[in-house]
Protein backbone atom coordinates (compact mmCIF):
# COMPACT_ATOMS: atom_id res chain seq x y z
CA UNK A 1 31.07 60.65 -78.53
CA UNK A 2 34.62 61.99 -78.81
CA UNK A 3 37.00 60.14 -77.28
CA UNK A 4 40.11 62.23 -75.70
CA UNK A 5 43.82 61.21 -75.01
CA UNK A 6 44.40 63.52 -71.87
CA UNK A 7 48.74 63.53 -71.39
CA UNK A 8 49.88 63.80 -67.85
CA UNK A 9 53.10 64.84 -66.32
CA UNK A 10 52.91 64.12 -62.93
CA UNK A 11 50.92 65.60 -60.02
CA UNK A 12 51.76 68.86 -59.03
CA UNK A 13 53.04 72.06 -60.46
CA UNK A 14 56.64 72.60 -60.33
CA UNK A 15 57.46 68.95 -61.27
CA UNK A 16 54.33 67.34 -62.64
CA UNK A 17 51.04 68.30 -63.88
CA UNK A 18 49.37 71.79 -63.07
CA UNK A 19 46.35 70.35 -61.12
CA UNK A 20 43.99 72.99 -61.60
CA UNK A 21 44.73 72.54 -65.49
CA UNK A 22 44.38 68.76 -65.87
CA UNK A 23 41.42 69.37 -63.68
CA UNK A 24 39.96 72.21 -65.85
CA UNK A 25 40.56 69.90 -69.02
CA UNK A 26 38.92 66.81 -67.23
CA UNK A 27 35.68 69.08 -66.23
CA UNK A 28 35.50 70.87 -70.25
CA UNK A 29 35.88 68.04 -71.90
CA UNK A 30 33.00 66.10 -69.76
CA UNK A 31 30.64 69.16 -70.24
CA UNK A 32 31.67 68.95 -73.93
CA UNK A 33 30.19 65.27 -73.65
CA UNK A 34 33.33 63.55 -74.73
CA UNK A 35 35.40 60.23 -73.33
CA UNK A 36 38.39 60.67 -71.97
CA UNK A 37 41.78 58.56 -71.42
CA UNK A 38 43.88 60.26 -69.17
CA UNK A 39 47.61 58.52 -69.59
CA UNK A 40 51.07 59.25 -68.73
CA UNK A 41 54.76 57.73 -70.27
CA UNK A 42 56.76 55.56 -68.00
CA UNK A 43 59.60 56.53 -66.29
CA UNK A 44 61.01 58.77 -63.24
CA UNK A 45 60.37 62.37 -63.11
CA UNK A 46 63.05 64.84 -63.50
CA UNK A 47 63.32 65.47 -59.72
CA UNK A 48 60.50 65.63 -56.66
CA UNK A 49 59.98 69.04 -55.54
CA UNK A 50 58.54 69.67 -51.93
CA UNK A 51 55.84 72.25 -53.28
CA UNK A 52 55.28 73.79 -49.86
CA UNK A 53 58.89 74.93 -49.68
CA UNK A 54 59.48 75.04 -53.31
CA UNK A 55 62.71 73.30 -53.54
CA UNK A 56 64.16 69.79 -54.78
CA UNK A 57 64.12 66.72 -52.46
CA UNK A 58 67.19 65.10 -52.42
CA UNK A 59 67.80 61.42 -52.93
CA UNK A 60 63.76 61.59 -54.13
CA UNK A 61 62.25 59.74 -56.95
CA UNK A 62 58.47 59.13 -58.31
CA UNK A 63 57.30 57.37 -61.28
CA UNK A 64 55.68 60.12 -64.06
CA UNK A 65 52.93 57.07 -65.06
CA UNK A 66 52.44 56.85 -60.99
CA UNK A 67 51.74 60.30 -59.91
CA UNK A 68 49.65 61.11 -63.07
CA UNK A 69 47.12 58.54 -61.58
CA UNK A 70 46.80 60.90 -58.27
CA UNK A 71 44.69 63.26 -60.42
CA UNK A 72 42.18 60.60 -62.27
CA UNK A 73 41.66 58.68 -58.72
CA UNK A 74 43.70 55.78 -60.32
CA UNK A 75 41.99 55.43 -63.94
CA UNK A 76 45.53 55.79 -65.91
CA UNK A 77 46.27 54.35 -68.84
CA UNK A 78 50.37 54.35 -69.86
CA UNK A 79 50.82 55.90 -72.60
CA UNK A 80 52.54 53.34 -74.79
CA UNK A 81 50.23 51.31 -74.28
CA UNK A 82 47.55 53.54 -76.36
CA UNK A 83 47.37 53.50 -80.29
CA UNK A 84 46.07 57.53 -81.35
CA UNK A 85 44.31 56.04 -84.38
CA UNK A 86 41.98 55.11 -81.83
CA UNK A 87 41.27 58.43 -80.96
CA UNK A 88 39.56 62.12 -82.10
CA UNK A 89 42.31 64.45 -80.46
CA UNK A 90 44.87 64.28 -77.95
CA UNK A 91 45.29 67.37 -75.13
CA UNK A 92 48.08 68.41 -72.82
CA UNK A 93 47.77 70.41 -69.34
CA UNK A 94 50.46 72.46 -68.45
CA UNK A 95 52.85 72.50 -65.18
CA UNK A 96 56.52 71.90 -65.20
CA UNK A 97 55.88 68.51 -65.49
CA UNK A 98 55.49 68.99 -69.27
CA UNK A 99 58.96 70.74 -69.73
CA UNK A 100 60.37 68.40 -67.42
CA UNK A 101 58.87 65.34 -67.86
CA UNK A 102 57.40 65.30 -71.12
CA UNK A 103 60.48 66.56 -72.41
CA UNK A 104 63.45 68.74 -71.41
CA UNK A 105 62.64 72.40 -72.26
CA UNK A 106 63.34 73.37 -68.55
CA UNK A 107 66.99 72.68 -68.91
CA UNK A 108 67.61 72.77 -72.42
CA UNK A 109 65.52 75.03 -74.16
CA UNK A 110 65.21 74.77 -77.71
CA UNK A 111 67.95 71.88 -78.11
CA UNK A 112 65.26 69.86 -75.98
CA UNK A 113 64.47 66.57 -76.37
CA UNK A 114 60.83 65.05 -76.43
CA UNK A 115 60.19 61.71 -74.01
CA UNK A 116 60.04 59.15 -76.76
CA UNK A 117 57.03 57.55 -75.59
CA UNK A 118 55.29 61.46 -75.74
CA UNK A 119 57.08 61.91 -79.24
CA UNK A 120 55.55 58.55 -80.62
CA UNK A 121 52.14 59.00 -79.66
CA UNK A 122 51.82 62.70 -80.89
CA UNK A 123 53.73 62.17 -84.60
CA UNK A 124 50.71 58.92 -84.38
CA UNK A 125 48.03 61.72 -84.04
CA UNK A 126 48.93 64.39 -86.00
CA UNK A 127 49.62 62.26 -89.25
CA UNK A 128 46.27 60.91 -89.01
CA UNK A 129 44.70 64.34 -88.96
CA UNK A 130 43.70 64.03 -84.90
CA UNK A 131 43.78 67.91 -83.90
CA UNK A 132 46.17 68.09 -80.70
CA UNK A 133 45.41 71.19 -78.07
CA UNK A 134 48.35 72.35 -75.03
CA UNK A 135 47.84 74.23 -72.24
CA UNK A 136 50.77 76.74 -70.58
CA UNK A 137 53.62 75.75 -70.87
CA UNK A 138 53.11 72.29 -72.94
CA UNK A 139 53.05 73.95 -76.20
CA UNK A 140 56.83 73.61 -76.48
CA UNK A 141 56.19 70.00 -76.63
CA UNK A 142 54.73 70.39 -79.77
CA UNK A 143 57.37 73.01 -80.56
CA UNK A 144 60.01 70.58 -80.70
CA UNK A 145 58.28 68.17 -82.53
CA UNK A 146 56.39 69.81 -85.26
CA UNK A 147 58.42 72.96 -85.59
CA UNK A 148 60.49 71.82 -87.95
CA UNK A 149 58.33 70.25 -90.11
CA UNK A 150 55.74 73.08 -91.01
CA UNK A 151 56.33 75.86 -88.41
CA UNK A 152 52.89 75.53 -86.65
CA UNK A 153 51.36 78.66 -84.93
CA UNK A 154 51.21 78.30 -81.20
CA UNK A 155 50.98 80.15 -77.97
CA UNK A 156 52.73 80.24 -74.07
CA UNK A 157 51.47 83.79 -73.86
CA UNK A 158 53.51 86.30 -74.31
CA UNK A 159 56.77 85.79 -72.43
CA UNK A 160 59.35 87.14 -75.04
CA UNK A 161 62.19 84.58 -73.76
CA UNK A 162 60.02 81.51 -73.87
CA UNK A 163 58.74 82.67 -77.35
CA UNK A 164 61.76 83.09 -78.71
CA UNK A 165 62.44 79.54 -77.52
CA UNK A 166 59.64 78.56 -79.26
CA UNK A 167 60.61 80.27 -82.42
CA UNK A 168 63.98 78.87 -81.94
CA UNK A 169 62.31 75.59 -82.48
CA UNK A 170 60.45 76.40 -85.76
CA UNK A 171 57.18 77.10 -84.46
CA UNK A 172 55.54 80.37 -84.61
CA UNK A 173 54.68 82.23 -81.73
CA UNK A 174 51.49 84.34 -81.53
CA UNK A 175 51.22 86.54 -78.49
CA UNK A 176 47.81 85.33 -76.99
CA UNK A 177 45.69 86.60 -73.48
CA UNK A 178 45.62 84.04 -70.57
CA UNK A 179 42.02 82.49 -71.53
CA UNK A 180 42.33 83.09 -75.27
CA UNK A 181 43.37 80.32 -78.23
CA UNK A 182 45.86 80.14 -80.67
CA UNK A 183 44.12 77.49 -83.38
CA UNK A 184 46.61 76.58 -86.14
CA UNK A 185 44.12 74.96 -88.71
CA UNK A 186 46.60 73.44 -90.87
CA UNK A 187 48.61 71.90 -87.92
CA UNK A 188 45.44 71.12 -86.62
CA UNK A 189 46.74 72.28 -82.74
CA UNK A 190 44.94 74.62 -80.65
CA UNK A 191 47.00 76.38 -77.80
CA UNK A 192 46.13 78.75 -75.00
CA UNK A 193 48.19 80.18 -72.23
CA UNK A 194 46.22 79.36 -68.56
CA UNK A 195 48.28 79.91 -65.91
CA UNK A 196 51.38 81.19 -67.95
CA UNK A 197 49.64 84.48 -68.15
CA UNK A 198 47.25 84.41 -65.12
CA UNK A 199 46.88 83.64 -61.00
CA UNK A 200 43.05 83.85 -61.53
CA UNK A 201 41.54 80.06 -61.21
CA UNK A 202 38.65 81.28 -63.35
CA UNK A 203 40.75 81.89 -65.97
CA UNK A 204 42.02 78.46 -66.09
CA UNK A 205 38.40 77.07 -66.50
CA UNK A 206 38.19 79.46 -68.58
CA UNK A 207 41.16 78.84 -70.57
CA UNK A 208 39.96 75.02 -71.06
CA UNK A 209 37.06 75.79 -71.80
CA UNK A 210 37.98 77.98 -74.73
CA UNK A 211 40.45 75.55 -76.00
CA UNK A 212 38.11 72.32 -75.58
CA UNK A 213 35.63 74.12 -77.67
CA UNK A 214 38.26 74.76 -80.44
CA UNK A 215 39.66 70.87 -80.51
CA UNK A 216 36.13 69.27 -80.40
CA UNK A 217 35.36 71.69 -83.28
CA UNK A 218 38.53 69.93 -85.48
């Protein structure tokens, strides 16, 4: 059986995990007959943001490790507590959560910086060969920290700003449909777009599915 590091963000869309993505992920990768850990880094969130009005809270703060464990009814593992040579791959939902969170793409682009617990964990995986996939938006995550060493072949879609962010960060983009992959071979990372491309629900499943598929495979 495969066993799956699944990294949260948080719990919700605009400043945590997209739930119908880490959601999708959870359900392909069971179908797929693999173990997961779902686990989150430590540490407060960038902000709270009241989802039904779409705005910051004020004075509001949440725990990233805390709120991940809202979408795994409690089973979270942190993150530096986990050692990726004892896993087969390592996959990412999307959701601002991952630029804001996981690192700090939503405010500083390609001079972002990667959370070092995030940054630890992945540079674990991918030297020992464990094939990494992202979903939406997380792919700039791996931007920033494998672009520079190899320029690995990735997807967000095809938003022409956010690619050139990408690019900006040594990766290189490949213009991708919402529920296709991106699967860099070499880099051993497997991307798709989800919800950066689509409002369709399916297409998210669909989207996980596809990429699921392609990490098992490596």
């Amino acid at each position: 059986m495969r066993k799956i590091a699944l990294i949260l963000s948080g719990c919700g869309v605009f400043d945590g995990a997209e739930i119908h993505e880490a959601c999708a992920a959870l359900l392909a990768l069971h179908r797929a007959g693999a173990a997961v850990t779902a686990c989150a880094p430590s540490g407060p969130q960038m902000h709270v943001v009241d989802h039904a009005a779409g705005s910051p809270v004020s004075g509001a703060t949440r725990d990233i490790l805390a709120e991940s464990a809202r979408l795994v009814r409690g089973e979270i593992t942190p993150l530096a507590a986990l050692d990726p040579a004892d896993f087969d791959g390592v996959m990412l939902p999307g959701g601002f959560g991952a630029a804001k969170n996981l690192c700090t793409f939503a405010v500083d682009g390609a001079a972002c910086r990667v959370h070092p617990e995030v940054e630890s964990f992945l540079r674990g995986a991918h030297a020992a060969g464990k094939p990494i996939a992202a979903m939406c938006i997380a792919p700039v995550v791996l931007a920033r920290v494998f672009g520079s060493g190899g320029a690995p072949a990735l997807t967000i879609g095809n938003d022409v700003a956010t690619a050139a962010q990408v690019t900006a960060m040594g990766a290189r983009h490949v213009d991708c449909a919402a529920t296709g992959t991106v699967v860099d071979e070499n880099a051993r990372i497997v991307t798709t777009p989800a919800y950066m491309l689509t409002d369709d629900i399916g297409d998210v499943f669909a989207s996980a599915e596809a990429a699921v598929k392609k990490l098992l495979s490596m």
